[in-house]
C-alpha atoms as a PDB file:
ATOM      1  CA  UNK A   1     -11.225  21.811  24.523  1.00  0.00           C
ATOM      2  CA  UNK A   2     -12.090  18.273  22.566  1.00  0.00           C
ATOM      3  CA  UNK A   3     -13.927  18.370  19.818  1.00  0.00           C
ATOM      4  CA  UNK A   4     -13.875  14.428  19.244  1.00  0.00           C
ATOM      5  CA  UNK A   5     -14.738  11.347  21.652  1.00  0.00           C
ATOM      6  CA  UNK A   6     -13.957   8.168  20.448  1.00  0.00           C
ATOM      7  CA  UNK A   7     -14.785   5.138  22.196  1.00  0.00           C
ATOM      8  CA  UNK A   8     -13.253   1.434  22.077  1.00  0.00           C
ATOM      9  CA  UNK A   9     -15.025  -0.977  24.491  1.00  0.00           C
ATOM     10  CA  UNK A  10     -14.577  -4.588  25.664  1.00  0.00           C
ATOM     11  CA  UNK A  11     -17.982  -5.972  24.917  1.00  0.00           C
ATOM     12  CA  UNK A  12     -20.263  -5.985  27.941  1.00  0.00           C
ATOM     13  CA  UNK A  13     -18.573  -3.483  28.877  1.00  0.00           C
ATOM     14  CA  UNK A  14     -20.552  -0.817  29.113  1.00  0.00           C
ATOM     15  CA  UNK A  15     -18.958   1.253  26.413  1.00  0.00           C
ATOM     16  CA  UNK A  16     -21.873   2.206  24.342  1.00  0.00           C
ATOM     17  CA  UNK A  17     -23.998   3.047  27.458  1.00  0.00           C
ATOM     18  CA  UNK A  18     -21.544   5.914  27.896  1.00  0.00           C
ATOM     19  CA  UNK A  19     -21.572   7.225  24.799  1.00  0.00           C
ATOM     20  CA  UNK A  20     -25.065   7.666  24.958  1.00  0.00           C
ATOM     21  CA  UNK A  21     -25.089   9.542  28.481  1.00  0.00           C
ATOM     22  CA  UNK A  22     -22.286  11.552  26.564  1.00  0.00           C
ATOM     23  CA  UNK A  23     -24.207  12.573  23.549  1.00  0.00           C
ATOM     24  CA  UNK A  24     -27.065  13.151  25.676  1.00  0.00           C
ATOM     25  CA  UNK A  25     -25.201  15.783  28.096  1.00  0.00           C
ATOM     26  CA  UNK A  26     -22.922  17.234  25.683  1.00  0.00           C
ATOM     27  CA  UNK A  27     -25.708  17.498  23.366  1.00  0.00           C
ATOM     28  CA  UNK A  28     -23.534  15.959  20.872  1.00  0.00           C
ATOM     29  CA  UNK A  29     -24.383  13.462  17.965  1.00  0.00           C
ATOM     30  CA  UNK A  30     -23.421   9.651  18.413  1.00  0.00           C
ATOM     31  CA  UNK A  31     -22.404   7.592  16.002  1.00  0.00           C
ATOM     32  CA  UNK A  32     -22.106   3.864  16.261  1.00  0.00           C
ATOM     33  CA  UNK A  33     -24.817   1.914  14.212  1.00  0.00           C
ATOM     34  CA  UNK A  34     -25.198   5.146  12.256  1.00  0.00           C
ATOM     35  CA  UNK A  35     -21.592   4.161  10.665  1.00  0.00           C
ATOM     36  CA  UNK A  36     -22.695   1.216   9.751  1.00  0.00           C
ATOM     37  CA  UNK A  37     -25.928   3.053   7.955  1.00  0.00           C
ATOM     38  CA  UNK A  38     -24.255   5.494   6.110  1.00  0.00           C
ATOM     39  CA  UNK A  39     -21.415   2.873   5.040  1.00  0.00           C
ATOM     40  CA  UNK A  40     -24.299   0.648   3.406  1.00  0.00           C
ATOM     41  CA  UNK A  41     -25.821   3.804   1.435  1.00  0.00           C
ATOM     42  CA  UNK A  42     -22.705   5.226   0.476  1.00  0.00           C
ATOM     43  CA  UNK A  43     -21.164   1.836  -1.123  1.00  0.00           C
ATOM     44  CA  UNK A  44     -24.902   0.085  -2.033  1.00  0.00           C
ATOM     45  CA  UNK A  45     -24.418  -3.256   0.197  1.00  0.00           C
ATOM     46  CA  UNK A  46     -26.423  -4.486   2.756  1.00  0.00           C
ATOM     47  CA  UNK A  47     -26.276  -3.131   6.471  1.00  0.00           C
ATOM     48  CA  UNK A  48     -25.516  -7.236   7.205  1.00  0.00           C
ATOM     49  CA  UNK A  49     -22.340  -7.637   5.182  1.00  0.00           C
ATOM     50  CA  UNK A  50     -21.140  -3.979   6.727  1.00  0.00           C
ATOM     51  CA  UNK A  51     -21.626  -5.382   9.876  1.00  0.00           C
ATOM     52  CA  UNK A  52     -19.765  -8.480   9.332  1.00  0.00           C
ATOM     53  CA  UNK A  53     -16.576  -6.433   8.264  1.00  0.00           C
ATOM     54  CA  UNK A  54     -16.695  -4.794  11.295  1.00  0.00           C
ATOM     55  CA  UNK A  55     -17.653  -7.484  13.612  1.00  0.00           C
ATOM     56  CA  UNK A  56     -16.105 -10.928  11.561  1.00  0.00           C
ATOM     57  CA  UNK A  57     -12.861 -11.024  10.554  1.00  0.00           C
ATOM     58  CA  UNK A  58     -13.290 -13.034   6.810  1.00  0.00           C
ATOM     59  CA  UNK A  59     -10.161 -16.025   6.112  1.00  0.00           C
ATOM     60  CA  UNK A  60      -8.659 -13.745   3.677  1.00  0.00           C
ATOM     61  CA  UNK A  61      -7.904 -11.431   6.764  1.00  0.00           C
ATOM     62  CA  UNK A  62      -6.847 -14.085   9.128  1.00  0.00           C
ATOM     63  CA  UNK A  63      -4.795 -15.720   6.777  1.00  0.00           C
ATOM     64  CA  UNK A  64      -3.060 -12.079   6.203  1.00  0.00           C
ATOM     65  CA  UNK A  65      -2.798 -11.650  10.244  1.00  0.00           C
ATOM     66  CA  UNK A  66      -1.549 -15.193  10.735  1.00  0.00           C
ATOM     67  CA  UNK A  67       1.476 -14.122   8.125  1.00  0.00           C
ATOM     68  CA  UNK A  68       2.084 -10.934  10.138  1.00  0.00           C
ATOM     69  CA  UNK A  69       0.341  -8.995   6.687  1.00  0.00           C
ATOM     70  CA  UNK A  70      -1.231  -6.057   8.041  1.00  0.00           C
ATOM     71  CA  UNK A  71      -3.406  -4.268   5.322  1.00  0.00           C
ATOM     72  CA  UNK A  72      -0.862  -1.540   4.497  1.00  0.00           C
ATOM     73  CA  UNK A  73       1.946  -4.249   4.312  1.00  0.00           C
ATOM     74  CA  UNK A  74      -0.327  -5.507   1.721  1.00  0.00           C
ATOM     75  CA  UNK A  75      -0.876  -2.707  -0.001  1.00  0.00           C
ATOM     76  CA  UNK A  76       2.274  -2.271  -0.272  1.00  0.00           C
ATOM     77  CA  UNK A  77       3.486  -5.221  -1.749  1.00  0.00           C
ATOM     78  CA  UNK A  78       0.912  -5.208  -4.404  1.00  0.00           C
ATOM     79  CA  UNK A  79      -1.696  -7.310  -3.054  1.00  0.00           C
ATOM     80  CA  UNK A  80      -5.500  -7.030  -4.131  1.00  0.00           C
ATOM     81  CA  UNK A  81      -8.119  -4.453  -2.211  1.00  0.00           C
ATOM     82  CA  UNK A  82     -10.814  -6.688  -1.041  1.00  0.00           C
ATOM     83  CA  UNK A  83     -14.487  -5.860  -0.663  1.00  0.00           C
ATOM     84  CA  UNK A  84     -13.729  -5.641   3.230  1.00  0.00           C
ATOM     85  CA  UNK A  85     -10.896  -3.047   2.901  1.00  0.00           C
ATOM     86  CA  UNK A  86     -13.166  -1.095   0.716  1.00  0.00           C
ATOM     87  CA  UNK A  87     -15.413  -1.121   2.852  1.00  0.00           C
ATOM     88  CA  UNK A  88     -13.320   0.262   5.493  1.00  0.00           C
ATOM     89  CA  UNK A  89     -12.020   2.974   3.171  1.00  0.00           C
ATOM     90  CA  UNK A  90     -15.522   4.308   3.054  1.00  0.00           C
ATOM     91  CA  UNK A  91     -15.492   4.252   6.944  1.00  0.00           C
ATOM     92  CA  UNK A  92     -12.180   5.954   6.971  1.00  0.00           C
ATOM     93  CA  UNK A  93     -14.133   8.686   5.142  1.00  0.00           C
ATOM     94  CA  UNK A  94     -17.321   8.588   6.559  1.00  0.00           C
ATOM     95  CA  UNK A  95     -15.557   9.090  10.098  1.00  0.00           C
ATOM     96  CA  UNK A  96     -13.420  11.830   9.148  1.00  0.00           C
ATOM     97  CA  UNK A  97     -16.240  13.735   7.309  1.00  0.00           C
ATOM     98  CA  UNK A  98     -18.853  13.450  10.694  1.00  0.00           C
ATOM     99  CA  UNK A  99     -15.379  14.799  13.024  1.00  0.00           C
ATOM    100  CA  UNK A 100     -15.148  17.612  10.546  1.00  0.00           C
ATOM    101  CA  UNK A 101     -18.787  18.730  10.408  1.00  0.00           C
ATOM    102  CA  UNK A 102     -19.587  19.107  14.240  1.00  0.00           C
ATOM    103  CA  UNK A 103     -18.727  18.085  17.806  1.00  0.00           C
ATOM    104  CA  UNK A 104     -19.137  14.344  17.668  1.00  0.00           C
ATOM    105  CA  UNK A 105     -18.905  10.821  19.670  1.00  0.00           C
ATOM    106  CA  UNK A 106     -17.329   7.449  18.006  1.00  0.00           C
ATOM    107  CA  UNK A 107     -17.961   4.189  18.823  1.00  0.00           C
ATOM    108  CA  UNK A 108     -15.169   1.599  17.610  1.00  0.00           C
ATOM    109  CA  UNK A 109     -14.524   0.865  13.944  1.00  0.00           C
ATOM    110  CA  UNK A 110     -11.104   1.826  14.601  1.00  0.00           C
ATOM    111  CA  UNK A 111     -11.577   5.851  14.859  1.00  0.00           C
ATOM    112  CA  UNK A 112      -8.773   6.677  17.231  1.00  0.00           C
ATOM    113  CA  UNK A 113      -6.541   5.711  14.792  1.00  0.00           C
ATOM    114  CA  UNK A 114      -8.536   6.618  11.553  1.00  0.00           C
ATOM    115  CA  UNK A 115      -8.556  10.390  13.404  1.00  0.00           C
ATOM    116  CA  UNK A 116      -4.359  10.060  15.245  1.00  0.00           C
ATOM    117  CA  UNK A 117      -3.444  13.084  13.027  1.00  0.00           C
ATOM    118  CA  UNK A 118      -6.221  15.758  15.073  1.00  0.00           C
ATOM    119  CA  UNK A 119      -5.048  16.799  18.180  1.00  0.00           C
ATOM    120  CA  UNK A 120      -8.901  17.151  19.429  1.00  0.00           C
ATOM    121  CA  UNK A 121      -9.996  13.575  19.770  1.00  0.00           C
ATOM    122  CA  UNK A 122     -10.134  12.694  23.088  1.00  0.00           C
ATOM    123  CA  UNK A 123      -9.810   8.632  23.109  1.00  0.00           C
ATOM    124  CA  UNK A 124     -11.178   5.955  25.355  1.00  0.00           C
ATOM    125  CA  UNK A 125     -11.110   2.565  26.436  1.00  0.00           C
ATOM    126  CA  UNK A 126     -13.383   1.263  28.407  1.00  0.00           C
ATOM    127  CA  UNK A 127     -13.128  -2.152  30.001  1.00  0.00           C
ATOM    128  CA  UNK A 128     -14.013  -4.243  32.989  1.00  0.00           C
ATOM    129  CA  UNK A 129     -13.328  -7.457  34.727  1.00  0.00           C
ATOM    130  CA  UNK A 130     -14.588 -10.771  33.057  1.00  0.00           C
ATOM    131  CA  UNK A 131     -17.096 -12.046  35.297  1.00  0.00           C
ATOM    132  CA  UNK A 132     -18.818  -8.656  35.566  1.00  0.00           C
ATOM    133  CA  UNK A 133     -19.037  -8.461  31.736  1.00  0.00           C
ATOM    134  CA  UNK A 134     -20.501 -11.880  31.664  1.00  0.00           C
ATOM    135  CA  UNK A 135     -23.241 -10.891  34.204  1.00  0.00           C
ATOM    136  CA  UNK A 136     -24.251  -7.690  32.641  1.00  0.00           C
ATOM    137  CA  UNK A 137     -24.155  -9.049  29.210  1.00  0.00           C
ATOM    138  CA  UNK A 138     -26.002 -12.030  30.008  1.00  0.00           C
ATOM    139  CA  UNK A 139     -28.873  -9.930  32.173  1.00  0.00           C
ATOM    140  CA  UNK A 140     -28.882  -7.606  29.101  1.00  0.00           C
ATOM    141  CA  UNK A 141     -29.266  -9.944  26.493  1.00  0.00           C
ATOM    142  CA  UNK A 142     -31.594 -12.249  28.496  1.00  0.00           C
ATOM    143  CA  UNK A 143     -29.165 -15.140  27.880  1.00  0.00           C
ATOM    144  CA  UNK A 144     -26.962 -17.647  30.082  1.00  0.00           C
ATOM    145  CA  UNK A 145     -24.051 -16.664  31.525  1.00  0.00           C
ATOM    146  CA  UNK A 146     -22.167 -19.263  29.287  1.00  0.00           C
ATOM    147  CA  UNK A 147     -23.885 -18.049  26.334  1.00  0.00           C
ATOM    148  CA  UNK A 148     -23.012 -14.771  26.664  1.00  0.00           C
ATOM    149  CA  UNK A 149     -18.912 -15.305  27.432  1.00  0.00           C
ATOM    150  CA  UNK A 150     -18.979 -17.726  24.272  1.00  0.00           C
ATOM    151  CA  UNK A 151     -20.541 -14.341  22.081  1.00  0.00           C
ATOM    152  CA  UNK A 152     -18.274 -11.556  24.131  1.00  0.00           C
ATOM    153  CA  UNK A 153     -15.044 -13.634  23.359  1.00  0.00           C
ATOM    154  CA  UNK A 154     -15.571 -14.252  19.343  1.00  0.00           C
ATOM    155  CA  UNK A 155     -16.575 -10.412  19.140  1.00  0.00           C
ATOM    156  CA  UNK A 156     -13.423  -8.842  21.292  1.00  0.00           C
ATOM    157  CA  UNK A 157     -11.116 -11.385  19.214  1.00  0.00           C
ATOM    158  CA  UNK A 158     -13.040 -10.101  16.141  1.00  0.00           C
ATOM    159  CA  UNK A 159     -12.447  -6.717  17.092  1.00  0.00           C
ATOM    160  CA  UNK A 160      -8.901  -7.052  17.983  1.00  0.00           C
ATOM    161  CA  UNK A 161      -8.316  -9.023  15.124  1.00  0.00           C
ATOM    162  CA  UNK A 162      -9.932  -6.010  12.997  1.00  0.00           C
ATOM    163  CA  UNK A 163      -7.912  -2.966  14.895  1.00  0.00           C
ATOM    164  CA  UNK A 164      -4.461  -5.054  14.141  1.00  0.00           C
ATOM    165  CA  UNK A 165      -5.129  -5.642  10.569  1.00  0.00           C
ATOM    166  CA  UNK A 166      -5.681  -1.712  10.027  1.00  0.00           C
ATOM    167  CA  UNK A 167      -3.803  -0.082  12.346  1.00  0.00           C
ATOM    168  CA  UNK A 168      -0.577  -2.361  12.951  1.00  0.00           C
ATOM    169  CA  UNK A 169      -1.337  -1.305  16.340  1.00  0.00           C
ATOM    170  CA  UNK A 170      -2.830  -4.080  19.360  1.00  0.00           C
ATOM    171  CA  UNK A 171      -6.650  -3.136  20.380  1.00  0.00           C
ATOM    172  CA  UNK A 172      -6.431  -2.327  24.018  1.00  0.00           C
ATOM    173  CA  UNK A 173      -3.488  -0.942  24.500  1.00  0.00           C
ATOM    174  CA  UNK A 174      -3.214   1.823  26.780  1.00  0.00           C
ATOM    175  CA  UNK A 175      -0.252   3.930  24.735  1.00  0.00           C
ATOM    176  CA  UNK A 176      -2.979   4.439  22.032  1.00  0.00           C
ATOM    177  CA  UNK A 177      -5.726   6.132  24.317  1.00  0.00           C
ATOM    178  CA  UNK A 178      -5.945   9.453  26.769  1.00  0.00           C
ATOM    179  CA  UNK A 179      -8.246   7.330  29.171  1.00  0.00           C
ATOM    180  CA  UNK A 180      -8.852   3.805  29.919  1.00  0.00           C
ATOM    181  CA  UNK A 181     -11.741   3.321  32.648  1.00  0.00           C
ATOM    182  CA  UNK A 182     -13.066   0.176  34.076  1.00  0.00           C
ATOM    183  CA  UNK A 183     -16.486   0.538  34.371  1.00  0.00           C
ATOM    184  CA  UNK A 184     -16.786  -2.565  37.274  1.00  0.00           C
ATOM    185  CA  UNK A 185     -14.200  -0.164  39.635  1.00  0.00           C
ATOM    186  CA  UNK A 186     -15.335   3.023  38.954  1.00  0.00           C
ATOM    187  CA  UNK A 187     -19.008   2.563  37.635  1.00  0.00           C
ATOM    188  CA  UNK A 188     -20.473   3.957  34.183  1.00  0.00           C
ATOM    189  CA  UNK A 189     -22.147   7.058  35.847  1.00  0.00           C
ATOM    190  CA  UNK A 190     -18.332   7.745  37.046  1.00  0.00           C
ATOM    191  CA  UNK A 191     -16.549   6.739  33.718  1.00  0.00           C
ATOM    192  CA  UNK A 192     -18.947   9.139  32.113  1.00  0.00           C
ATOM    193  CA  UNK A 193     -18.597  12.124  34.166  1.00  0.00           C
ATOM    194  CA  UNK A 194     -14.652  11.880  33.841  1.00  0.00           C
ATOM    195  CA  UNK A 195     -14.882  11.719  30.127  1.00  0.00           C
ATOM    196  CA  UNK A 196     -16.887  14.543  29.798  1.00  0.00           C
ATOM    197  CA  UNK A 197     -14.808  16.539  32.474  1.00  0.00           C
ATOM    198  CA  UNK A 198     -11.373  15.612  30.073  1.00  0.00           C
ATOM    199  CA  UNK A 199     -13.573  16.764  27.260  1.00  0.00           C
ATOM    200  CA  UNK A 200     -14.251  19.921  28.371  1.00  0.00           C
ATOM    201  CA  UNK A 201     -10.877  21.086  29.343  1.00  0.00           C
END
């Protein structure tokens, strides 16, 4: 049996929706926005500038992935920790110390990989065609359908953009997950129920 769900999610997607069905059937904590929380009183900054190292990739960072320098290739060759990568070091241990403690769920923030060295995480991707995300992001947010493919794009390039710079690994990519479930074909009902039934064995 899992002990460990972690979810990455194309936004509009649906991703987070299942996580809470999860944590609500499993009776199993969630944490998504919590990360964020805890990051902001464990290092003293604002909930706003955690968010943006999750969410915006800053020039320093696209400079590094536009000259193939990954943050350990950095590290490596002597380069400076930023504010960012502390940031994310916090988050490494923040999301290794909630796996520890109990049964848990994961959204994002690069946990699958953060976690690669249990052999109880159960990792998923969940993802779905473009013009469905567009609808149900747009109907969610209350916001045009061009509106809400301009915000969907910058944040799955932001997150891709993210997972590559700490993981030397591509965001998406079905080698690095148990599961990948499109939530147009299958539904998010569905996609739940067969994450919690590959959970449970």
């Amino acid at each position: 049996m899992k002990r460990v769900i972690t979810i990455s999610r194309e936004c509009g997607s649906g991703g987070h929706v299942i996580a809470e069905k999860l944590s609500k059937e499993l009776n199993i904590p969630l944490f998504d926005r919590e990360i964020i929380e805890m990051t902001a009183k464990q290092s003293g900054l604002t909930t706003d500038f955690v968010q943006e190292s999750n969410e915006r990739i800053t020039n320093s960072i696209l400079f590094n992935i536009a000259n193939s320098m990954t943050y350990a290739n950095q590290v490596f060759s002597g380069g400076n920790v930023s504010m960012v990568d502390k940031v994310f070091f916090i988050q490494c241990d923040i999301i290794k110390k909630v796996a520890t403690e109990s049964p848990c769920i994961i959204v994002g923030r690069c946990a699958d990989y953060i976690l690669r060295e249990r052999d109880d995480c159960l990792n998923v991707f969940v993802h779905a065609g473009k013009k469905y995300k567009i609808d149900r992001f747009s109907k969610l947010n209350n916001i045009s359908e061009k509106e809400a493919e301009n915000i969907m794009k910058k944040r799955d390039k932001s997150r891709q953009n993210y997972y590559r710079y700490y993981t030397d690994k591509e965001w998406g990519d079905i080698k690095n997950y148990a599961l990948a479930l499109n939530t147009e074909i299958l539904g998010i009902d569905t996609c739940a129920d067969i994450i919690m039934e590959a959970y449970k064995r």
